[in-house]
N, C-alpha and C. Protein backbone atom coordinates (compact mmCIF):
# COMPACT_ATOMS: atom_id res chain seq x y z
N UNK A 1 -129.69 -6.47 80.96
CA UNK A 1 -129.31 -7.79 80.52
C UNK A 1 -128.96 -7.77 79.04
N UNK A 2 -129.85 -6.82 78.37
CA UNK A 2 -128.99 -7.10 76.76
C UNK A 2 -128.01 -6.39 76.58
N UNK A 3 -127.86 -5.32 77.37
CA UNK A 3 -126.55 -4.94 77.65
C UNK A 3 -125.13 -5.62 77.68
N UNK A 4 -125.58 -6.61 78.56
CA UNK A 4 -124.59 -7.66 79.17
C UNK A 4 -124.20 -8.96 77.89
N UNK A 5 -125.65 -9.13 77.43
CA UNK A 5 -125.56 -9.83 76.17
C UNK A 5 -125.11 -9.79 74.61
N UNK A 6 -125.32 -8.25 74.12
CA UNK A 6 -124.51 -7.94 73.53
C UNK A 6 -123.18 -7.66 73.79
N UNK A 7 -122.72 -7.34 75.32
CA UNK A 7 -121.20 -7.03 74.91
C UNK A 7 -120.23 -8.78 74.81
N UNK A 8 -121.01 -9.67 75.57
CA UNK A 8 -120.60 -11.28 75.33
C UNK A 8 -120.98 -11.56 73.87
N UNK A 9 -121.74 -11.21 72.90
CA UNK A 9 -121.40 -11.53 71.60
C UNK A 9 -120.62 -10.39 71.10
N UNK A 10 -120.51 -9.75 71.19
CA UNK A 10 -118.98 -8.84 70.85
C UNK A 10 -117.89 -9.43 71.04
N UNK A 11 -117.98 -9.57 72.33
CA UNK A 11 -116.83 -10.57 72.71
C UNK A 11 -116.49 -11.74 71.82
N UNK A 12 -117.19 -12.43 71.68
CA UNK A 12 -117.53 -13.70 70.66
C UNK A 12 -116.99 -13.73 69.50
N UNK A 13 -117.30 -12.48 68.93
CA UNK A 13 -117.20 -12.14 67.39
C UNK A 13 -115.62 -11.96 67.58
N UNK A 14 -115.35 -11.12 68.65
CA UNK A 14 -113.89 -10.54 68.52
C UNK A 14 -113.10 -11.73 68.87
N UNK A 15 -113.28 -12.61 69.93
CA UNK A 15 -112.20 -13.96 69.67
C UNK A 15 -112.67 -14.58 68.34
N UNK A 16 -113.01 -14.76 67.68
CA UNK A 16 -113.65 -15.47 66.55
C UNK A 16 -112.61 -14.79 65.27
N UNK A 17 -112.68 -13.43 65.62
CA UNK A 17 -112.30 -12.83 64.53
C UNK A 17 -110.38 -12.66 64.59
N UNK A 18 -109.74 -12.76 66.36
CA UNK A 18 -108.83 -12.66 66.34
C UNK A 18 -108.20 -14.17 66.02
N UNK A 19 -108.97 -15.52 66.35
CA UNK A 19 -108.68 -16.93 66.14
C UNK A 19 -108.73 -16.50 64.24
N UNK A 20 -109.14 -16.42 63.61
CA UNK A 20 -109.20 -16.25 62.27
C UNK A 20 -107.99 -15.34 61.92
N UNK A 21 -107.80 -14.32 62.77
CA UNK A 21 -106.48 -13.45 61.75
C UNK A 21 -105.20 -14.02 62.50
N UNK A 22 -105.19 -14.77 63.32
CA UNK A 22 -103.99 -15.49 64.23
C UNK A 22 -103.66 -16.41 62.65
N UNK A 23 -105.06 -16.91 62.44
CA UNK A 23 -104.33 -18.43 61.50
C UNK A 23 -104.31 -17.81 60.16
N UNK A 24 -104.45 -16.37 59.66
CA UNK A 24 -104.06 -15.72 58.75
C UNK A 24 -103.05 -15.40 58.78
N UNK A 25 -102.47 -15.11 59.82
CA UNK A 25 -100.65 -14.92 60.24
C UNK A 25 -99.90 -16.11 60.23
N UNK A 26 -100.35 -17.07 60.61
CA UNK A 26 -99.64 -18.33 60.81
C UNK A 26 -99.62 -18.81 59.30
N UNK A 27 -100.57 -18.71 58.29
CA UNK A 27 -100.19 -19.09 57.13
C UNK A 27 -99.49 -18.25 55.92
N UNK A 28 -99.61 -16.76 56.23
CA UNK A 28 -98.65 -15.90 55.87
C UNK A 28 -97.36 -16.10 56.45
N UNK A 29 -96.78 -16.45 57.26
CA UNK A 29 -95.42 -16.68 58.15
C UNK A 29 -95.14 -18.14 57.16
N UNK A 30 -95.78 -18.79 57.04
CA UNK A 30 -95.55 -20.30 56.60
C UNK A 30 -95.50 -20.07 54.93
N UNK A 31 -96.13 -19.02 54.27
CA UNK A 31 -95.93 -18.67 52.95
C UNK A 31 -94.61 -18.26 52.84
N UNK A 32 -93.91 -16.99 53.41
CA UNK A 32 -93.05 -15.99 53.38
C UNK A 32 -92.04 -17.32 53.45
N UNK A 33 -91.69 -18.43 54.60
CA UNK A 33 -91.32 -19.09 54.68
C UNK A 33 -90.59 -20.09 53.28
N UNK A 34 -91.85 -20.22 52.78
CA UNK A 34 -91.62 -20.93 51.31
C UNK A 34 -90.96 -20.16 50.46
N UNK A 35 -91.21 -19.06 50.59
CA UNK A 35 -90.93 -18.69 49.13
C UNK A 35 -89.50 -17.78 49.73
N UNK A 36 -89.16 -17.77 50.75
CA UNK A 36 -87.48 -17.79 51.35
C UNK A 36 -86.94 -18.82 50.61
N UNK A 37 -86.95 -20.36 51.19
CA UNK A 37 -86.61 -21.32 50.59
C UNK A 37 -85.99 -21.41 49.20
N UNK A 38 -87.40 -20.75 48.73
CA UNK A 38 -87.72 -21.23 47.19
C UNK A 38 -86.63 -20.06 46.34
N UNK A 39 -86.73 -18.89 47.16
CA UNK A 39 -85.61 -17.23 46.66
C UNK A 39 -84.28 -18.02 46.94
N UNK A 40 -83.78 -19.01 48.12
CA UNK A 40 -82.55 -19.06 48.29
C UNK A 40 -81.86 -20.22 47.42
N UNK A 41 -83.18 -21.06 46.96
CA UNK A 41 -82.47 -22.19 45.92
C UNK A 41 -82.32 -21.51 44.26
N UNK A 42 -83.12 -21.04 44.26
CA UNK A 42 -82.81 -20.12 43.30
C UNK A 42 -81.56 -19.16 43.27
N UNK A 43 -81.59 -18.41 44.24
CA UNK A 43 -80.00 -18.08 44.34
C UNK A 43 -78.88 -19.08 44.00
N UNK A 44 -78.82 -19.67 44.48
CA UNK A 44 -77.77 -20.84 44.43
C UNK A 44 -77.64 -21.70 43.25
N UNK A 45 -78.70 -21.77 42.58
CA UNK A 45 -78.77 -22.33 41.25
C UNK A 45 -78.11 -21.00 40.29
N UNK A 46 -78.29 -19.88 40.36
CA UNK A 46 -77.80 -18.85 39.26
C UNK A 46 -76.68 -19.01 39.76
N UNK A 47 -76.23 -18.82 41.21
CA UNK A 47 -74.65 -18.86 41.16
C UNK A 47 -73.96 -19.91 40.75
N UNK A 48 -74.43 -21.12 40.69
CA UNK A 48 -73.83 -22.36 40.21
C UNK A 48 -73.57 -22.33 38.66
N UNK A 49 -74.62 -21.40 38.46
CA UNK A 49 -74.80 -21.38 36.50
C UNK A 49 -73.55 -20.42 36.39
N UNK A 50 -73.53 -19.41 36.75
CA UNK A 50 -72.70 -18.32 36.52
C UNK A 50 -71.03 -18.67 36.57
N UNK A 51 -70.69 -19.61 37.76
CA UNK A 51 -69.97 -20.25 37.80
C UNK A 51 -69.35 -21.73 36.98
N UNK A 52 -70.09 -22.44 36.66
CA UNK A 52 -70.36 -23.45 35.21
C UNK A 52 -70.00 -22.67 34.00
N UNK A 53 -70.49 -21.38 33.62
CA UNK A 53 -70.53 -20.93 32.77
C UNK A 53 -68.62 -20.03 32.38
N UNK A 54 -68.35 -19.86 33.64
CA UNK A 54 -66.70 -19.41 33.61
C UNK A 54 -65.88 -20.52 33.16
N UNK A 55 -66.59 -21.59 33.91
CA UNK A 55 -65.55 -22.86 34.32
C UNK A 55 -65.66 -23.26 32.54
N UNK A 56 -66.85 -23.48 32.27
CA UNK A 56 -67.03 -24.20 30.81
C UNK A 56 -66.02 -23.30 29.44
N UNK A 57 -66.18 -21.86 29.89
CA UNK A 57 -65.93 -20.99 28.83
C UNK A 57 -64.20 -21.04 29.37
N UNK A 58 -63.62 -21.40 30.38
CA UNK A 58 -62.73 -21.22 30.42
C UNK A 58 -61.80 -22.84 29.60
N UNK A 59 -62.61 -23.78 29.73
CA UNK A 59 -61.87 -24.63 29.55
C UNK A 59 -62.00 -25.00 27.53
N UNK A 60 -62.84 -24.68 27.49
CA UNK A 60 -63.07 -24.62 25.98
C UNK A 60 -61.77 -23.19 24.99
N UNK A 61 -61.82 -22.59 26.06
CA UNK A 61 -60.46 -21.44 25.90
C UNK A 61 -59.12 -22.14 25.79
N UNK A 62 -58.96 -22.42 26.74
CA UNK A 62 -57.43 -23.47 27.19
C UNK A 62 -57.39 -24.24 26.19
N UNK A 63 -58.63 -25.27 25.61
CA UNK A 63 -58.15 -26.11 24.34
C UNK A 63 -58.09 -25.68 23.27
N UNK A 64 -58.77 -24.55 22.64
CA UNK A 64 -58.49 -23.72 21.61
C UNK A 64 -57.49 -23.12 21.51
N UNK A 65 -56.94 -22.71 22.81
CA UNK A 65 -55.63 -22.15 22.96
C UNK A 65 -54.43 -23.59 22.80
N UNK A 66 -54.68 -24.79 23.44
CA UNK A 66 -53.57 -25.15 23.55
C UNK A 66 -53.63 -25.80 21.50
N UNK A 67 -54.87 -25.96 21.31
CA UNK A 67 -54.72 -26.58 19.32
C UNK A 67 -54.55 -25.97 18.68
N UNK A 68 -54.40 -24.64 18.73
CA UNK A 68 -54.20 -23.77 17.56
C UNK A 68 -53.28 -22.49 17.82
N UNK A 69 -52.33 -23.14 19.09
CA UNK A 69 -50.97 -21.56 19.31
C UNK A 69 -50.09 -22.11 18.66
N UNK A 70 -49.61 -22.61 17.50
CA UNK A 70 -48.62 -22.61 16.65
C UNK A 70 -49.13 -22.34 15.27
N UNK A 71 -50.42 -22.16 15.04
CA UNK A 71 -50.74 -22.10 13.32
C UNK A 71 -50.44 -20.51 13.66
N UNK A 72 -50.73 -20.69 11.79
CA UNK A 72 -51.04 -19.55 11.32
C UNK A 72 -51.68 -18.22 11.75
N UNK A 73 -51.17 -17.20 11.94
CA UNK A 73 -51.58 -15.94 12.65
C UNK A 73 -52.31 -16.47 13.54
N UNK A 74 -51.54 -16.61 14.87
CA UNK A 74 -52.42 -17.50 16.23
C UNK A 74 -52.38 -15.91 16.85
N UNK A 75 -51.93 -14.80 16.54
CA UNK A 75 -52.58 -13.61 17.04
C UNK A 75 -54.53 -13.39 16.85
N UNK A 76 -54.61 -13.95 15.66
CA UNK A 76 -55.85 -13.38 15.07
C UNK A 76 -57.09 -14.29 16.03
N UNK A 77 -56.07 -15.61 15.84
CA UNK A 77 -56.73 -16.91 16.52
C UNK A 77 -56.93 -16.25 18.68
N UNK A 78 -56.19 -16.28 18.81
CA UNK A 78 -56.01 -15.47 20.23
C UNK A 78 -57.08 -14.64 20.92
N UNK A 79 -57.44 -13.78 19.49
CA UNK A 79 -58.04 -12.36 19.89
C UNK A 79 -59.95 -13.06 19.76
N UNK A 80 -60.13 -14.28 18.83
CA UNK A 80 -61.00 -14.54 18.94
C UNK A 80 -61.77 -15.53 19.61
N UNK A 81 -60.34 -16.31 20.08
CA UNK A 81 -60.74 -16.89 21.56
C UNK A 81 -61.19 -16.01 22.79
N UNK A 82 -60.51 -15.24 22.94
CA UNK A 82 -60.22 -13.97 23.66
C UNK A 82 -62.34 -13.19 23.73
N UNK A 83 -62.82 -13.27 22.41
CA UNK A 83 -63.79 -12.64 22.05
C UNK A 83 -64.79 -13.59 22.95
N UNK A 84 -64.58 -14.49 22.60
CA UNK A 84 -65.92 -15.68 23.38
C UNK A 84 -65.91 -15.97 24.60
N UNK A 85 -64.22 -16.07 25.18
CA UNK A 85 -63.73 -15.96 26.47
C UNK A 85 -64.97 -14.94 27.35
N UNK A 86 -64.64 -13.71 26.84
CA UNK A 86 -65.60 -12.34 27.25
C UNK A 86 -67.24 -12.27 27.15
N UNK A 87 -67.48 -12.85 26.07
CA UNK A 87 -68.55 -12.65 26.40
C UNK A 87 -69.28 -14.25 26.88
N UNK A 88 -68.45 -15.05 27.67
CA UNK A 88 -69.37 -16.00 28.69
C UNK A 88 -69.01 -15.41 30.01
N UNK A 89 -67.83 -14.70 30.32
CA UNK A 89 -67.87 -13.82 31.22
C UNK A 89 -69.06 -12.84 31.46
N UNK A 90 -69.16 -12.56 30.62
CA UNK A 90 -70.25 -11.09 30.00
C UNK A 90 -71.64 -11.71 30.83
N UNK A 91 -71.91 -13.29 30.11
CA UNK A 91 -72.97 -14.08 30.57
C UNK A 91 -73.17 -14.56 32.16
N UNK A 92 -71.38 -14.43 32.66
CA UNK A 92 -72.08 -15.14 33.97
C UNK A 92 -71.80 -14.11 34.79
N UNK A 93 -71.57 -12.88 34.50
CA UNK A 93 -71.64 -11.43 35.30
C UNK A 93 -72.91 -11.19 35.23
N UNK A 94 -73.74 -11.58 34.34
CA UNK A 94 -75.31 -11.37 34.14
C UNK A 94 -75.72 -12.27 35.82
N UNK A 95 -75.83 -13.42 35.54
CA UNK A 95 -76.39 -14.72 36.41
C UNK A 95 -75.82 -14.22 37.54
N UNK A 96 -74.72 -13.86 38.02
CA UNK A 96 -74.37 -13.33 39.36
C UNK A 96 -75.13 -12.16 40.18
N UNK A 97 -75.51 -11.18 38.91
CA UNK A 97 -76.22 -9.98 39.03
C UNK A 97 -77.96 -10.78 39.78
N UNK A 98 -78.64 -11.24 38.66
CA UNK A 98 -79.71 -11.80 39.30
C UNK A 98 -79.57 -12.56 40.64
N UNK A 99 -78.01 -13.93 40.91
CA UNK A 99 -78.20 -14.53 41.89
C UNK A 99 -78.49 -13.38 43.33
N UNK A 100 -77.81 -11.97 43.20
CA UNK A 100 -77.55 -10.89 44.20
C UNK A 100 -79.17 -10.26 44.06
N UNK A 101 -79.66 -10.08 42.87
CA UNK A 101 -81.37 -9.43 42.85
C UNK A 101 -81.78 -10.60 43.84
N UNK A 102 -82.05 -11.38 43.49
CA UNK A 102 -82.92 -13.00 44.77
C UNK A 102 -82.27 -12.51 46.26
N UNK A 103 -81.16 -12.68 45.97
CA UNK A 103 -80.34 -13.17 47.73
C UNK A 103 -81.05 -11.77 48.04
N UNK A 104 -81.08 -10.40 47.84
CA UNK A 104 -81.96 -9.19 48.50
C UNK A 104 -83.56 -9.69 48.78
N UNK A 105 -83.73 -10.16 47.44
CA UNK A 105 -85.50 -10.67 47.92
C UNK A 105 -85.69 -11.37 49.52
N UNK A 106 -84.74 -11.68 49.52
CA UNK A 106 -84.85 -13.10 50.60
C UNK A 106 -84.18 -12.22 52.51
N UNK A 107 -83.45 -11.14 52.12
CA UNK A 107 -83.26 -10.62 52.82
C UNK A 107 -83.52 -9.10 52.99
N UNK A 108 -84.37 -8.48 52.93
CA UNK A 108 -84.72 -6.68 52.39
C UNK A 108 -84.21 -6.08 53.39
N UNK A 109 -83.02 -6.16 54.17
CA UNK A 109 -82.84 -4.83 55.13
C UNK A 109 -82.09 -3.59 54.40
N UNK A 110 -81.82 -3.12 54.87
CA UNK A 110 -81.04 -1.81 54.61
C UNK A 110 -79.55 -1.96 54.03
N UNK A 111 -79.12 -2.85 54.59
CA UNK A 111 -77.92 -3.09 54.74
C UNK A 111 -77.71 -3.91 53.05
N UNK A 112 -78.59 -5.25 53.13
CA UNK A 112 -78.50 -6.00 52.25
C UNK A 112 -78.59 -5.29 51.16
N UNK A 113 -79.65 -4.07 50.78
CA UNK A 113 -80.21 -3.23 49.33
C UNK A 113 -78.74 -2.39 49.32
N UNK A 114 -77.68 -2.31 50.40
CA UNK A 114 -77.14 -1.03 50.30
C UNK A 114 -75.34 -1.75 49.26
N UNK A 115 -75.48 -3.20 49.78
CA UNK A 115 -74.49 -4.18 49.25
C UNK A 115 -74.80 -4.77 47.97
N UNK A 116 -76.30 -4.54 47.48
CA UNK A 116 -76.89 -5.06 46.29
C UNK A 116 -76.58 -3.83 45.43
N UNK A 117 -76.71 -2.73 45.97
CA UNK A 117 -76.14 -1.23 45.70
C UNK A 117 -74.57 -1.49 44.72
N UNK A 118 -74.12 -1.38 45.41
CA UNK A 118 -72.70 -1.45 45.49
C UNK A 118 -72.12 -2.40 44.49
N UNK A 119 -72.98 -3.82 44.78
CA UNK A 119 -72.09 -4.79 43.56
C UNK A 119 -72.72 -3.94 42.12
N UNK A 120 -73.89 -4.45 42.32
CA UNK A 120 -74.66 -3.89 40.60
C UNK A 120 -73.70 -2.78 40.42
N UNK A 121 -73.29 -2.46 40.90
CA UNK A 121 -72.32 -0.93 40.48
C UNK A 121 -70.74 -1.27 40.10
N UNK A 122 -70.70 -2.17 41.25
CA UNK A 122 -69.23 -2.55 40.44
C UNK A 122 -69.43 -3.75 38.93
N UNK A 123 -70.19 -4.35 39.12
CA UNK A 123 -70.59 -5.31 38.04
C UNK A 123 -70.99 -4.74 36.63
N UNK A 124 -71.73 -3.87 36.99
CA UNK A 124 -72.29 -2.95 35.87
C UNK A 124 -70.98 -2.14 34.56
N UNK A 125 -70.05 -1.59 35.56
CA UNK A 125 -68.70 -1.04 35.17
C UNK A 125 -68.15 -1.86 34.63
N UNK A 126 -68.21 -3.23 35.69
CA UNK A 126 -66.80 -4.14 34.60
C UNK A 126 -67.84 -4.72 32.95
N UNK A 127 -69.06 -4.98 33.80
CA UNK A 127 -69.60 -5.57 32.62
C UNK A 127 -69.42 -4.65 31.08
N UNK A 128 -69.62 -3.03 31.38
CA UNK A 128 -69.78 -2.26 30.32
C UNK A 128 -68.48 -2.26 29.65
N UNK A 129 -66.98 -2.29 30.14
CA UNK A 129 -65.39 -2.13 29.60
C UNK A 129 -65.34 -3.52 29.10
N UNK A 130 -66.28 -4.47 29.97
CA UNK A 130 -65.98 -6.01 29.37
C UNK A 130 -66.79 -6.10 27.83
N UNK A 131 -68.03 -5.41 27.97
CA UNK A 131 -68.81 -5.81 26.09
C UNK A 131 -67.90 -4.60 25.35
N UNK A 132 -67.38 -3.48 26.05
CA UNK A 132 -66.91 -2.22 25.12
C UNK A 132 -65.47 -3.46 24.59
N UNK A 133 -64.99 -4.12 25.06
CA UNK A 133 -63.72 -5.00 24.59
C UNK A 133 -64.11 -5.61 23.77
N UNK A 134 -65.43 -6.37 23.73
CA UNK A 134 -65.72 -7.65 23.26
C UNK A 134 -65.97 -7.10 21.95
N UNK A 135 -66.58 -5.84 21.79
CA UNK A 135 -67.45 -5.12 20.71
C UNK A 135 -66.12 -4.85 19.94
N UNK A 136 -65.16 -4.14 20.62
CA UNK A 136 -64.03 -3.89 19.64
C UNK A 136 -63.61 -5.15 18.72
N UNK A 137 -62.83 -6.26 19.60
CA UNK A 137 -62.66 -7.32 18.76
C UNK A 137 -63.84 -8.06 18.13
N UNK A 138 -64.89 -8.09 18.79
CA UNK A 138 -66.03 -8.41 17.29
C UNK A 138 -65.50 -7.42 16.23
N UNK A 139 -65.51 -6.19 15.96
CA UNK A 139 -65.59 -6.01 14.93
C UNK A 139 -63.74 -6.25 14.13
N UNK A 140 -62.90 -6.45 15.08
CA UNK A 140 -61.91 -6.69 14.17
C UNK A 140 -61.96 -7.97 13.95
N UNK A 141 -62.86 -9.27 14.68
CA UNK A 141 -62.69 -10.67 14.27
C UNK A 141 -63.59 -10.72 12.78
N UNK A 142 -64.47 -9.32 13.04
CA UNK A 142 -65.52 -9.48 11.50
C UNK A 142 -64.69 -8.91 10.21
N UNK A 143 -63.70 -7.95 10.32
CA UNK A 143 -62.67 -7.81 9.38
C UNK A 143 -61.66 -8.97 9.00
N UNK A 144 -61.25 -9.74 10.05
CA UNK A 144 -60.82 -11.14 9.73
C UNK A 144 -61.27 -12.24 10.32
N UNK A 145 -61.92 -12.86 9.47
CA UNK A 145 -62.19 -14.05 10.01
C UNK A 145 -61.66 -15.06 10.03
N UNK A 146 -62.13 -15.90 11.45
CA UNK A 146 -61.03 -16.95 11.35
C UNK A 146 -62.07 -18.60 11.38
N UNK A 147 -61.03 -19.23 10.53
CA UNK A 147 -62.00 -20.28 10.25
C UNK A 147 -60.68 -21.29 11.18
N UNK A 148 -61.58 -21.92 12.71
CA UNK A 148 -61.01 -22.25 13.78
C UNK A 148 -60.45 -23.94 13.14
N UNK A 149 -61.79 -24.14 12.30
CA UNK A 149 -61.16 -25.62 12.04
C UNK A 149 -60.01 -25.93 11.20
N UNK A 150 -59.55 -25.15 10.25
CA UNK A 150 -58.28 -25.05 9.87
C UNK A 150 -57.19 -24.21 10.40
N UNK A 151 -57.89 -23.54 11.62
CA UNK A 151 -56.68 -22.53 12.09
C UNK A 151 -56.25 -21.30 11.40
N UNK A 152 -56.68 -20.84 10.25
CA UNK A 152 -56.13 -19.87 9.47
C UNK A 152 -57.06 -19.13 9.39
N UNK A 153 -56.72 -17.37 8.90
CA UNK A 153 -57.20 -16.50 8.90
C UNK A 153 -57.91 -16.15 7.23
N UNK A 154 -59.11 -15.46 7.25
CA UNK A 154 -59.56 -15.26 5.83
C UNK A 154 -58.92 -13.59 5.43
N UNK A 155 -58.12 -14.17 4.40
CA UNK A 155 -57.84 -12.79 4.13
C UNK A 155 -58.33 -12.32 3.11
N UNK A 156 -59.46 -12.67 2.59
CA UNK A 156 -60.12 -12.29 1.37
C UNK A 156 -60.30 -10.54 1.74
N UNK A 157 -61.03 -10.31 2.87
CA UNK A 157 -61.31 -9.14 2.47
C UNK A 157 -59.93 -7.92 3.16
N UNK A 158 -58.60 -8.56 3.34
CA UNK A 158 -57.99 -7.87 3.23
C UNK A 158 -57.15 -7.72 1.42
N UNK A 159 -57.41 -8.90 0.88
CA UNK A 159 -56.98 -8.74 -0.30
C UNK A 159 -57.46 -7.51 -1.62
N UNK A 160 -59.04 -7.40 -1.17
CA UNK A 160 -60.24 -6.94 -1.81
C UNK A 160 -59.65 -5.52 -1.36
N UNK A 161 -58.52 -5.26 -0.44
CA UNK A 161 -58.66 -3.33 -0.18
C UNK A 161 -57.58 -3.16 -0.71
């Protein structure tokens, strides 16, 4: 009989213990759940930024471009629109990069890490020829500077050589 009695509290313990890791699963499934959600609004918010951030840098371009292409050396003016142009590009090649880190969180197969692969790689390239550009004309916008609110170029320190 205690035979019989211990293996019915065995029994006991073991539904007891599988009712307990059932609702340990059910609230892990309901976590993972959330924080899907929570990875995919987040995604969507960096891509919105990244995108805002083209749209904004592009249109602030276009009006600098359309107020100041007849002054004075509007080459110099050009190259330093051109400079800021790049690097909000620069900025929302960043935000795209992270929106693609999340969208993997939210999906880890093979496939997804192998396409997260692949962009960071193409992104990475353009990003590096995109600051190696930006870096060049920084330093020729720092040899001339241009003062946007009058449109004209400082030629002091070409005078000074």
């Amino acid at each position: 009989m205690t035979t019989v009695a211990h293996a019915l509290t065995t029994l006991a313990i073991a539904l007891e213990a599988a009712e307990h890791s059932e609702e340990v699963f059910r609230l892990t499934a309901i976590i993972e759940e959330l924080l899907s959600q929570v990875a995919f609004l987040l995604k969507v918010i960096l891509e919105g930024i990244a995108l805002m951030t083209v749209a904004i840098a592009m249109l602030i371009a276009f009006q600098k471009l359309i107020r100041y292409h007849r002054r004075e050396r509007a080459r110099y003016i050009r190259e330093s629109i051109r400079l800021e142009l790049g690097l909000a590009l620069a900025l929302s090649l960043e935000f795209q990069l992270a929106a693609d880190i999340v969208g993997t969180v939210i999906s880890p197969n093979w496939d997804a890490i192998a396409k997260l692969a692949a962009i960071t790689g193409i992104r990475t390239f353009l990003n590096f020829f995109l600051q190696k550009e930006v870096h060049e004309l920084q330093q020729h916008h720092d040899m001339h500077p241009i003062d946007l609110a009058q449109g004209t170029v400082d030629n002091s320190i070409d005078n000074k050589s």
